[in-house]
Protein backbone atom coordinates (compact mmCIF):
# COMPACT_ATOMS: atom_id res chain seq x y z
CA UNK A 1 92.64 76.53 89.43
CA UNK A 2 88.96 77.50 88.97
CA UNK A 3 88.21 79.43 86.24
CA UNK A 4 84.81 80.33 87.77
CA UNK A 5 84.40 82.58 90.45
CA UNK A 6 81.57 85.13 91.94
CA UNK A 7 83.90 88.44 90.88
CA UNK A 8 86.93 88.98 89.88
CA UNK A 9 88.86 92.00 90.88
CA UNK A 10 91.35 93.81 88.30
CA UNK A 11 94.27 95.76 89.60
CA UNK A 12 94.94 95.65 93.59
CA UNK A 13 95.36 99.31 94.77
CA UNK A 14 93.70 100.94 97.71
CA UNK A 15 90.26 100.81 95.72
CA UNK A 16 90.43 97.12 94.34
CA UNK A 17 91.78 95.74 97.93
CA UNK A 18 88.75 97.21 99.49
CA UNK A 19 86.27 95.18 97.12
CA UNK A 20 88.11 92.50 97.42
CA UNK A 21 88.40 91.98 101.03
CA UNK A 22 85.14 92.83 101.16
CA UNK A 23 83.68 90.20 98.73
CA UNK A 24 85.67 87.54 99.99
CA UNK A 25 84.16 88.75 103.83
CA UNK A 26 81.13 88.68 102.21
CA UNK A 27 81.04 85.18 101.67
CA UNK A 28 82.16 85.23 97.48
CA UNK A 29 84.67 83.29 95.59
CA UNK A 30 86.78 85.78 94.32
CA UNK A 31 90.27 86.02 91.65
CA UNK A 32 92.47 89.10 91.97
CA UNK A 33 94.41 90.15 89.25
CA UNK A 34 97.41 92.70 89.62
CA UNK A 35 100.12 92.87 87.28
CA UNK A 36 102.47 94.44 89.65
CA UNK A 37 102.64 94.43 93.74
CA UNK A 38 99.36 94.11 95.68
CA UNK A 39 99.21 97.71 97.62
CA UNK A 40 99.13 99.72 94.36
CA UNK A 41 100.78 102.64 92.91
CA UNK A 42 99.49 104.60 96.85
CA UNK A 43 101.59 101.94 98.64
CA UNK A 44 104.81 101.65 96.71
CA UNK A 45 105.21 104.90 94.96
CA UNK A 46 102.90 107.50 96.32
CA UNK A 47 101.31 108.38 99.10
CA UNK A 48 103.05 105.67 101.10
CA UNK A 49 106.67 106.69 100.20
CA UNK A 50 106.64 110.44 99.83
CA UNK A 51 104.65 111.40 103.17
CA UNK A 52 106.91 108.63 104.68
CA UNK A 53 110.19 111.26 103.30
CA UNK A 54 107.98 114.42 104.54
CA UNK A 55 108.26 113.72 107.84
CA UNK A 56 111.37 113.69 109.29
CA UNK A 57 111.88 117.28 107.35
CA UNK A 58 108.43 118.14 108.95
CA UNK A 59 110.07 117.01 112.10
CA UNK A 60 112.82 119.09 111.76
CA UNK A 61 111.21 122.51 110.97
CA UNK A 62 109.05 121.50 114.46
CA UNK A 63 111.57 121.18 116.56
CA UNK A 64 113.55 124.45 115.10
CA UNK A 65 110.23 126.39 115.63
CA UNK A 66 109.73 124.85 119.30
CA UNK A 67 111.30 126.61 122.55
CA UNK A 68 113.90 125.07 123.79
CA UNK A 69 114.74 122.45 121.62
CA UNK A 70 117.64 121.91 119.66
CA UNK A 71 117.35 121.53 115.44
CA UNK A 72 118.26 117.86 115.05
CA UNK A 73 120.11 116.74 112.09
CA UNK A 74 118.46 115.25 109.05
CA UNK A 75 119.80 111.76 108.14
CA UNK A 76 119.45 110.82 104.41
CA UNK A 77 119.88 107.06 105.04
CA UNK A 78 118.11 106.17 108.31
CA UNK A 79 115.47 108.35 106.34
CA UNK A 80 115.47 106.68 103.24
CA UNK A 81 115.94 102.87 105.17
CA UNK A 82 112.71 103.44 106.69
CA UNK A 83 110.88 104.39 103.79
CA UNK A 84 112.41 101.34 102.20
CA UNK A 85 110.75 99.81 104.82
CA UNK A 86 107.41 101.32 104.35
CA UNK A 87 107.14 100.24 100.99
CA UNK A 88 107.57 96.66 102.01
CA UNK A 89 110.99 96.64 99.32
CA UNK A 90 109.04 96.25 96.70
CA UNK A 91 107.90 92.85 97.78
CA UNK A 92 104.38 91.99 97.96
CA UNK A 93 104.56 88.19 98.73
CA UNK A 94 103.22 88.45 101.87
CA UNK A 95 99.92 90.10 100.58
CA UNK A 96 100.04 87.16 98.27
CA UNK A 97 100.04 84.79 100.47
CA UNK A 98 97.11 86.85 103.40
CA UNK A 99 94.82 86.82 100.41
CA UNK A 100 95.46 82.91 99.71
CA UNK A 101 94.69 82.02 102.98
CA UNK A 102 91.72 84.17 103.20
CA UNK A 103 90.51 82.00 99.99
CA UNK A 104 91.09 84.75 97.03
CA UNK A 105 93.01 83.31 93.46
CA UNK A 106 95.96 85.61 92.90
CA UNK A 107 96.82 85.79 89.89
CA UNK A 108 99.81 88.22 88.73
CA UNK A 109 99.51 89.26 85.39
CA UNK A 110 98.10 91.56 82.65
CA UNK A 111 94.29 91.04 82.16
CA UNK A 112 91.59 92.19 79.69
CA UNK A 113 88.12 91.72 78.70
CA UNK A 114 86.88 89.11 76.82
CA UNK A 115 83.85 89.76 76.71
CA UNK A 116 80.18 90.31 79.34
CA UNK A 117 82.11 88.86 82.59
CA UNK A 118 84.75 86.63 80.81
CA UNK A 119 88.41 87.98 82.06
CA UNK A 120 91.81 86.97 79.93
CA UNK A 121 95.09 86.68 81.47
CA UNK A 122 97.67 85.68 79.77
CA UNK A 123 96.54 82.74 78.32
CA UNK A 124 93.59 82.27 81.15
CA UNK A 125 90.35 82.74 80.79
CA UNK A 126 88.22 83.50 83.38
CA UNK A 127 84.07 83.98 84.07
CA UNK A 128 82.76 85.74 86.85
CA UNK A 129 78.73 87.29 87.65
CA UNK A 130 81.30 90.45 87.96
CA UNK A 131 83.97 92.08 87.61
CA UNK A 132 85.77 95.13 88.59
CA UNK A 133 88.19 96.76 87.29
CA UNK A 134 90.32 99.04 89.51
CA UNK A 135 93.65 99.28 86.86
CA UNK A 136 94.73 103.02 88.38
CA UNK A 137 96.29 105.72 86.62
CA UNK A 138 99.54 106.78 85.03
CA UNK A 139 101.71 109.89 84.93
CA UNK A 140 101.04 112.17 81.81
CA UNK A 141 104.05 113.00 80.33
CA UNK A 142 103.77 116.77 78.33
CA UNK A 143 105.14 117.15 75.13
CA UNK A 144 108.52 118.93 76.01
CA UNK A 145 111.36 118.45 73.22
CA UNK A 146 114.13 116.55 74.19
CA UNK A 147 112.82 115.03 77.17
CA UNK A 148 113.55 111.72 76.35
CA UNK A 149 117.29 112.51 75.65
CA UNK A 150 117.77 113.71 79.36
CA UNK A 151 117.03 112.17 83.26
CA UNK A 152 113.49 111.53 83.67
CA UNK A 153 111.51 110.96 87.02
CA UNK A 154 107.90 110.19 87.56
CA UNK A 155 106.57 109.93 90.49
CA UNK A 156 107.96 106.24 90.75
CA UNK A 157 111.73 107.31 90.48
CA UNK A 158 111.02 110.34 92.66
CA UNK A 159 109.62 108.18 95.65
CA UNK A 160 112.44 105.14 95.66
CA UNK A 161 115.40 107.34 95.17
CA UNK A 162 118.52 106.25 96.27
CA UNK A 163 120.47 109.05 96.30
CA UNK A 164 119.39 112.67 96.63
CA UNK A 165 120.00 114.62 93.50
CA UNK A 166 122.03 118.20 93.53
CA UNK A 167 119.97 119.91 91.53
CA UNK A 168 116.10 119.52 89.85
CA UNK A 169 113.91 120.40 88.09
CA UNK A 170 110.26 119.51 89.03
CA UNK A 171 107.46 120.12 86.28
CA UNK A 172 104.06 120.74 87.89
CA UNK A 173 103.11 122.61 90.86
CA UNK A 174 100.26 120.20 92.22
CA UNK A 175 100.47 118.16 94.97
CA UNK A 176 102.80 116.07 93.48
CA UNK A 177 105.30 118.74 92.46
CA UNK A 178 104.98 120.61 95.86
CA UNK A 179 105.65 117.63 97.82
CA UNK A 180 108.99 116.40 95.89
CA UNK A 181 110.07 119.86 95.86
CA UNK A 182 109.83 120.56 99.22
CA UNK A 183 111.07 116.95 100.18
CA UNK A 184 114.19 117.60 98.34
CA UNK A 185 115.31 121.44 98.44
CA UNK A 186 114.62 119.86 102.20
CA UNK A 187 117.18 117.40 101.77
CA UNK A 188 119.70 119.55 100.25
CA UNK A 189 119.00 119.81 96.51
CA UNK A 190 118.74 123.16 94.71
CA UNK A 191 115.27 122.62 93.06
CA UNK A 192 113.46 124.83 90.42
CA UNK A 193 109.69 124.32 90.57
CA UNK A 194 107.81 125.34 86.78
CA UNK A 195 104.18 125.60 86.93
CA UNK A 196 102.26 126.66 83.72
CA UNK A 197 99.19 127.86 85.49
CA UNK A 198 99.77 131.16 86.71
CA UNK A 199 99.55 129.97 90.38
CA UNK A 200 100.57 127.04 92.64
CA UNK A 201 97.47 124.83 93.34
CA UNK A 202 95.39 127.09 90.82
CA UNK A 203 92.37 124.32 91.29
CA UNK A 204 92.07 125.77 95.15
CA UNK A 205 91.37 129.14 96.75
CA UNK A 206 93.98 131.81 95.60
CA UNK A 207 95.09 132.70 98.93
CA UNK A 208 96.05 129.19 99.87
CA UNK A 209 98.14 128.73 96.67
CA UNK A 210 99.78 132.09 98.14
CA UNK A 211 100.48 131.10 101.31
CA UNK A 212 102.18 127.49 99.98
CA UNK A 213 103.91 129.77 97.72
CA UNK A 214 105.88 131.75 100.33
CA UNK A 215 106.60 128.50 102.24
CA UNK A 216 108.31 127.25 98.85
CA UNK A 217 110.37 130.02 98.71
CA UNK A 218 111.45 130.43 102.25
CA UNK A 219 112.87 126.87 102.02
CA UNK A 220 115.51 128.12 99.08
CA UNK A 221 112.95 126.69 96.16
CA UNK A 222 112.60 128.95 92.98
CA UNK A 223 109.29 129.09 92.07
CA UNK A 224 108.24 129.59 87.85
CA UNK A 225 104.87 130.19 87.76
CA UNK A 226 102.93 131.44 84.09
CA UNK A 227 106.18 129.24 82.40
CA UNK A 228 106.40 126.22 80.55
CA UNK A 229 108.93 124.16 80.22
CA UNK A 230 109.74 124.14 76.30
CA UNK A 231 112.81 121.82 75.82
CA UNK A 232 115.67 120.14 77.33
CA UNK A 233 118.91 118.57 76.05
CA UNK A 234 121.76 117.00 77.35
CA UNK A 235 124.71 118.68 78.41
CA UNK A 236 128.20 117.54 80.02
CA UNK A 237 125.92 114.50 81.62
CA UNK A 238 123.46 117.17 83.12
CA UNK A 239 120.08 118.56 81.41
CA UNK A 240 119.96 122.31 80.55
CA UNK A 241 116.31 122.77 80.96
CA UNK A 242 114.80 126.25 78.47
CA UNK A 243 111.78 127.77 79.47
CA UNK A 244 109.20 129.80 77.17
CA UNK A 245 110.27 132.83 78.42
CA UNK A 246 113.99 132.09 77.37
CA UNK A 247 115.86 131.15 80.58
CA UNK A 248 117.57 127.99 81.36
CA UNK A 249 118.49 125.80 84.27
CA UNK A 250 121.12 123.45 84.21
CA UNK A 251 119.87 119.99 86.58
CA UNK A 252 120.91 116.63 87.21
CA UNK A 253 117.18 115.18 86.93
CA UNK A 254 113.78 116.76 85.63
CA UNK A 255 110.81 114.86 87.64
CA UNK A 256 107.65 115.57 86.05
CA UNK A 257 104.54 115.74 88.37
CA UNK A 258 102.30 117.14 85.66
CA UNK A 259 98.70 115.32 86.52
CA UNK A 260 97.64 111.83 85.55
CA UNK A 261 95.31 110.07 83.61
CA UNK A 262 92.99 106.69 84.25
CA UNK A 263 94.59 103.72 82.58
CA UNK A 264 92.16 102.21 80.32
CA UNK A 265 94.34 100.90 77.57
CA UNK A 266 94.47 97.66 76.03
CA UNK A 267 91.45 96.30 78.45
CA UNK A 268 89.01 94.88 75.71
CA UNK A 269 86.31 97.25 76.74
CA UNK A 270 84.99 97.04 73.48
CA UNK A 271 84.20 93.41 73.88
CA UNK A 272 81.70 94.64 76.21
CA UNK A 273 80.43 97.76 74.13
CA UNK A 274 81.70 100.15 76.56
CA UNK A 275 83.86 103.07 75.13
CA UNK A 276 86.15 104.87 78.01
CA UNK A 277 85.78 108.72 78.20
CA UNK A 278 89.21 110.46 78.29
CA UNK A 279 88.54 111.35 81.71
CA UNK A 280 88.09 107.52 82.50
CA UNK A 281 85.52 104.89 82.57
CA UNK A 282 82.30 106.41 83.21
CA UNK A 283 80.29 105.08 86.43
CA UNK A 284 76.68 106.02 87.80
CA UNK A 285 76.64 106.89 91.58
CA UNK A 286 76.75 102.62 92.24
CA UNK A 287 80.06 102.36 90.57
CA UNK A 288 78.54 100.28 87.89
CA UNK A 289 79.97 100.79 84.49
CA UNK A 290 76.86 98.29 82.42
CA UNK A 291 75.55 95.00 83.77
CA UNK A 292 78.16 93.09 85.81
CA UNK A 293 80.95 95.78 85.26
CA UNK A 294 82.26 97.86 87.99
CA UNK A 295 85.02 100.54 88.51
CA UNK A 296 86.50 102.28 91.08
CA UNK A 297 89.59 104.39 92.23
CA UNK A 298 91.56 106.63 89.57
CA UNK A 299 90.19 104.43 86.06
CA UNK A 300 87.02 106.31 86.79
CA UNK A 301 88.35 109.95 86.72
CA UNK A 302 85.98 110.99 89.46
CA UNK A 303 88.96 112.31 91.25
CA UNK A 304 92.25 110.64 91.93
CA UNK A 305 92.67 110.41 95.45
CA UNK A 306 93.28 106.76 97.45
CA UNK A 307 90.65 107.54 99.58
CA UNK A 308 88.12 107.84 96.70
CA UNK A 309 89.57 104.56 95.57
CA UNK A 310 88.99 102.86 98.88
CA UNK A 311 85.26 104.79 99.31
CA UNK A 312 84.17 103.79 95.73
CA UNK A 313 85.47 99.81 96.74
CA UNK A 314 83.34 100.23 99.72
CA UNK A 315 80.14 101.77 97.42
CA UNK A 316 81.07 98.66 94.89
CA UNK A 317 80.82 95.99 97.12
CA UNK A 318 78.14 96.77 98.45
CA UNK A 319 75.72 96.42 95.45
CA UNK A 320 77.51 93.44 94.35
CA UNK A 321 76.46 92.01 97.65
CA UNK A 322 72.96 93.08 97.49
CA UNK A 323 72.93 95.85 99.86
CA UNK A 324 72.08 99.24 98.04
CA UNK A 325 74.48 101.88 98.05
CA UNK A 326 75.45 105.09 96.23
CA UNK A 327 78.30 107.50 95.95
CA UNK A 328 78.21 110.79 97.26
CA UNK A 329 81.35 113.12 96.04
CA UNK A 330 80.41 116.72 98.33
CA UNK A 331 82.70 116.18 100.84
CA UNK A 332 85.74 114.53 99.69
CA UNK A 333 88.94 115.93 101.11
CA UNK A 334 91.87 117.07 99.25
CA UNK A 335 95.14 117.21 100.89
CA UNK A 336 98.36 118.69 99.94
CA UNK A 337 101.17 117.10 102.69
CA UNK A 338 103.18 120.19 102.28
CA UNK A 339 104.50 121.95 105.58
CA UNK A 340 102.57 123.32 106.57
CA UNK A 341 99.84 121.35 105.26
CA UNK A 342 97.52 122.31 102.39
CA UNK A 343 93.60 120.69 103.28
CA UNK A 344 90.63 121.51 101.12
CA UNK A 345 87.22 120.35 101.19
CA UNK A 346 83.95 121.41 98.90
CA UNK A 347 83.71 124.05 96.70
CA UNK A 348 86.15 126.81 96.16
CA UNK A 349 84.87 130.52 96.27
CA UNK A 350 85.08 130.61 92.55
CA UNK A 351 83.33 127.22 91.82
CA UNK A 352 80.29 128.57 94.50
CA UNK A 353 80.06 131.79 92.59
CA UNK A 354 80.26 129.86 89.12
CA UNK A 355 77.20 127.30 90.30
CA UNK A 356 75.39 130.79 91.21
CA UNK A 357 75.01 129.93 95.16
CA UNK A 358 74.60 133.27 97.09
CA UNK A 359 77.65 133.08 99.43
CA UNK A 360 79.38 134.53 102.44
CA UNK A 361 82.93 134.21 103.28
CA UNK A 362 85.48 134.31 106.04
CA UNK A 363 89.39 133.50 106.19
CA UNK A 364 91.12 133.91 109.55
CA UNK A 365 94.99 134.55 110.34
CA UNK A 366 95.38 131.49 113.27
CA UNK A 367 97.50 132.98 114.92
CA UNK A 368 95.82 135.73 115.53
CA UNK A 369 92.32 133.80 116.93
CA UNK A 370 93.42 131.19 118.19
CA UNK A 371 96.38 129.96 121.21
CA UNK A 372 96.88 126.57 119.81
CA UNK A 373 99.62 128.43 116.91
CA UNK A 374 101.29 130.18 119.68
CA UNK A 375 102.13 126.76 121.63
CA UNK A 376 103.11 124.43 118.52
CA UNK A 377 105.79 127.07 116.80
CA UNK A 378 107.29 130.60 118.06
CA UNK A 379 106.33 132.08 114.68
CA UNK A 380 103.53 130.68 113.59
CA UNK A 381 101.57 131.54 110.84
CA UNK A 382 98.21 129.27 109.09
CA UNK A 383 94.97 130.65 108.00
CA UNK A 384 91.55 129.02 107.69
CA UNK A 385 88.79 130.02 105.26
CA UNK A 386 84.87 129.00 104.87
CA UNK A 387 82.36 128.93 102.33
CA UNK A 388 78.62 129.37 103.25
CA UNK A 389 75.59 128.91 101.13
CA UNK A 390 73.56 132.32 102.58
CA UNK A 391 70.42 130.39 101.36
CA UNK A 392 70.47 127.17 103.10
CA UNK A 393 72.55 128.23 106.08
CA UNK A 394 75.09 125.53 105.51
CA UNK A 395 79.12 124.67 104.56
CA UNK A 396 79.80 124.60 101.00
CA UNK A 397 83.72 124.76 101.25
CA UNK A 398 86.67 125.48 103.43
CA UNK A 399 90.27 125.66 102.93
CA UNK A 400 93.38 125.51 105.69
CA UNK A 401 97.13 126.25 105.63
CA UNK A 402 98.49 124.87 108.64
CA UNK A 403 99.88 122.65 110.45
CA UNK A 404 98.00 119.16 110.79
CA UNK A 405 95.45 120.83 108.53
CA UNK A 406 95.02 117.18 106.84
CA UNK A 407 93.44 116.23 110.83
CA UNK A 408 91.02 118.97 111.80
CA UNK A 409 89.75 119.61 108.25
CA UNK A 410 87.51 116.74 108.66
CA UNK A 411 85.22 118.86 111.07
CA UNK A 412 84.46 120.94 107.34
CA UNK A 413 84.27 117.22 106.01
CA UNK A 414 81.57 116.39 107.81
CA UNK A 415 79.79 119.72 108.15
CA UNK A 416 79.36 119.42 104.37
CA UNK A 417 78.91 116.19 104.08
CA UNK A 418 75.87 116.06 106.96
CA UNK A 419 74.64 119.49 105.80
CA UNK A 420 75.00 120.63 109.44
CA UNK A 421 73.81 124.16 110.33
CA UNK A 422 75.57 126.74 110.36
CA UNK A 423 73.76 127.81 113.38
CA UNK A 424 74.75 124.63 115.12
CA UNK A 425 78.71 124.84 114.19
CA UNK A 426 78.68 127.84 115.91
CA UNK A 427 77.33 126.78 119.18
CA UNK A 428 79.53 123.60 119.08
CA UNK A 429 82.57 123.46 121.89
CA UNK A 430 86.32 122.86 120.61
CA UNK A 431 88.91 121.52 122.88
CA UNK A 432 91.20 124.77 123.98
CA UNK A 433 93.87 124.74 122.66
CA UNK A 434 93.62 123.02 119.69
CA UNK A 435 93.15 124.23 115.96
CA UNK A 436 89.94 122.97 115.95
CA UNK A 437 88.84 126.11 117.35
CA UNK A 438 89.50 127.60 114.54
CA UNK A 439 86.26 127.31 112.94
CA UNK A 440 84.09 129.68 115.19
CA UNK A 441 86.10 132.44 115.02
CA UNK A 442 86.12 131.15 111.06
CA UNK A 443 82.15 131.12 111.64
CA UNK A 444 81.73 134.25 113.16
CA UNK A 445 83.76 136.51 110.04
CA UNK A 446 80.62 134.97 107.45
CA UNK A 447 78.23 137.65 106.69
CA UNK A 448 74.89 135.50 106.85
């Protein structure tokens, strides 16, 4: 094996795959480092495997809602086979061997800094023109007393169960704790949802963390919001969970979904005088961290989505291969596979009035504007708000609870992200019926 190469990639999720490939398409010699499975914490235990469990619930609710169609019956172990599946069992030795043939060194293993481009692995020592270093994020565990004594999920456990649990109790009600939730009380488990902020989603527009609220509830989940979770202990080979208001639940498993945090530990950064921030290793709109070092994906704290990952590999290569390129955050959507769906985009009403932006608002009940509600479910519900800088004329925000709201969000996406008038959305056509459509009767409600 070479120990020279043009850049070396550390950690191969969604954001170090994407510099990767597209070094090595760009002509490089390139070493990959991952000390687990190629595909990341996104394809094994994330994204991957829990909106692979959403759907046949999803599927379910659909088909109740539709005319005419009989509720099918949900199958735990066809369900969970396929996710098994999806995830590739755990087994990334055919990634291995795709980036082999395409020329890449794999190298499996735990690496660290030794130094301005020199890369340690076990006993290896590497030199590369540069590096980047894509190691992810991990779960953040609070401080609860007793946790250690009782059943613990992450994320991990959460997404490759085997079995479906009779009762939990899910700490954090972000994306992460709305989705297992729902997945399970879905499933048949009696779940307890605790959330210490004194909403659901309390980072996005108040009414949407209402609306996913409500759909919580009316699938049997009991929502704590304002309450912590202050201890739990073990009791008859259960957990009795105590909250800081004094009640307790009794549960076979407490899965904590309580945020992450960029893994920067043990990488030798100071053998390259760069101190990590707690929010993550700090980047300028390239993705360069200091001559030769790069980052991308969740490490930088920018924001921990796979698609950031995969947009700051894209921004990363790019300047490694010479071709200028910077990062532009506006527009980035944020997605909450719920049912219905939870989609984001830009600032919130609150963050607009906080940056001192004269706005205008409008939300919209769908299914009172639009058809497309009325021919997807009997009793369909969804609404769709907008954010408008009054000054400039343009898309600041926008927020949707609805079905497929992950899809047609991407029309705010863009708006934003283009800086498209306002006056130009409004004389655009949507396809009737569709919930794209959504957005001029959205338009029309601003007061410009």
């Amino acid at each position: 094996m070479s120990d020279r190469f043009d850049a070396i990639v550390i950690g191969m999720g969604p954001g170090g795959e994407v510099a990767a490939t597209r070094l090595i398409d760009g002509g490089m010699k390139v070493a990959v480092i991952e000390r687990e499975l190629i595909g990341g914490e996104c394809g094994y235990w994330a994204c991957i495997p829990s909106k692979t469990l959403i759907r046949p619930a999803e599927a379910r609710w659909e088909a109740k809602e539709a005319a005419g169609v009989n509720t099918p019956e949900l199958v735990w172990k066809e369900a969970s086979a396929y996710r098994d599946f999806m995830i590739r069992n755990l087994d990334d030795s055919k990634q291995v061997s795709e980036y082999e043939a395409k020329g890449a060194e794999v190298i499996k293993g735990s690496a660290r800094l030794g130094g301005p481009g020199v890369v340690e692995v076990d006993g290896l020592r590497l030199e590369a023109d540069h590096v980047v270093v894509a190691t992810g994020s991990d779960p953040v565990m609070p401080p609860i007393d007793g946790l250690g004594e009782v059943e613990v999920w992450t994320n991990r456990e959460a997404t490759s169960l085997k079995e479906v649990p009779g009762r939990a109790v899910v700490v954090g009600g972000g994306p992460v704790g709305i989705e297992m939730s729902q997945i399970l009380a879905r499933f048949g488990s009696e779940v307890t949802l605790v959330q210490g902020a004194e909403r659901l989603l309390n980072r996005e527009d108040g009414e949407a963390s209402e609306l996913v609220h409500a759909s919580l509830e009316r699938d049997g989940i009991d929502v704590r919001v304002g309450t912590h979770v202050s201890a739990t202990e073990p009791v008859d080979g259960r957990a009795r969970v105590t909250l800081d208001n004094g009640d307790t639940v009794t549960t076979d498993v407490v899965i904590i979904g309580a945020g992450r945090r960029p893994r920067t530990g043990d990488m030798g950064f100071e053998s390259v005088a760069v101190e990590p921030a707690t929010r993550g290793l700090q980047v300028d709109d390239r993705c360069s961290v200091t001559k030769g070092l790069w980052a991308v994906g969740d490490v930088t704290g920018v924001a921990l989505f796979t698609h950031v990952a995969k947009y700051q590999g894209r921004v990363a290569a790019a300047n490694i291969l010479g071709t200028p390129a910077t990062a532009d955050y506006r527009s980035i959507p944020r997605v909450v596979f719920s049912d219905p769906e939870v989609a984001a985009v830009g600032v919130t009403e609150e963050q607009a009035r906080a940056k001192g932006l004269d706005i205008a608002t409008g939300s919209i009940d769908l299914a009172e504007a639009i058809a497309r509600p009325w021919t997807y479910a009997t009793n369909p519900g969804g609404r769709l708000g907008l954010i408008a800088d009054r000054g400039r004329g343009v898309l600041v925000g926008a927020w949707a609870v609805a079905p497929l709201a992950s899809e047609w969000i991407h029309e705010a996406v863009l708006a934003i992200r283009a800086r498209i008038p306002i006056a130009t959305l409004l004389d655009t056509v949507a396809q009737f019926p569709s919930y794209s459509e959504a957005y001029l009767a959205a338009l029309e409600k601003l007061d410009l």
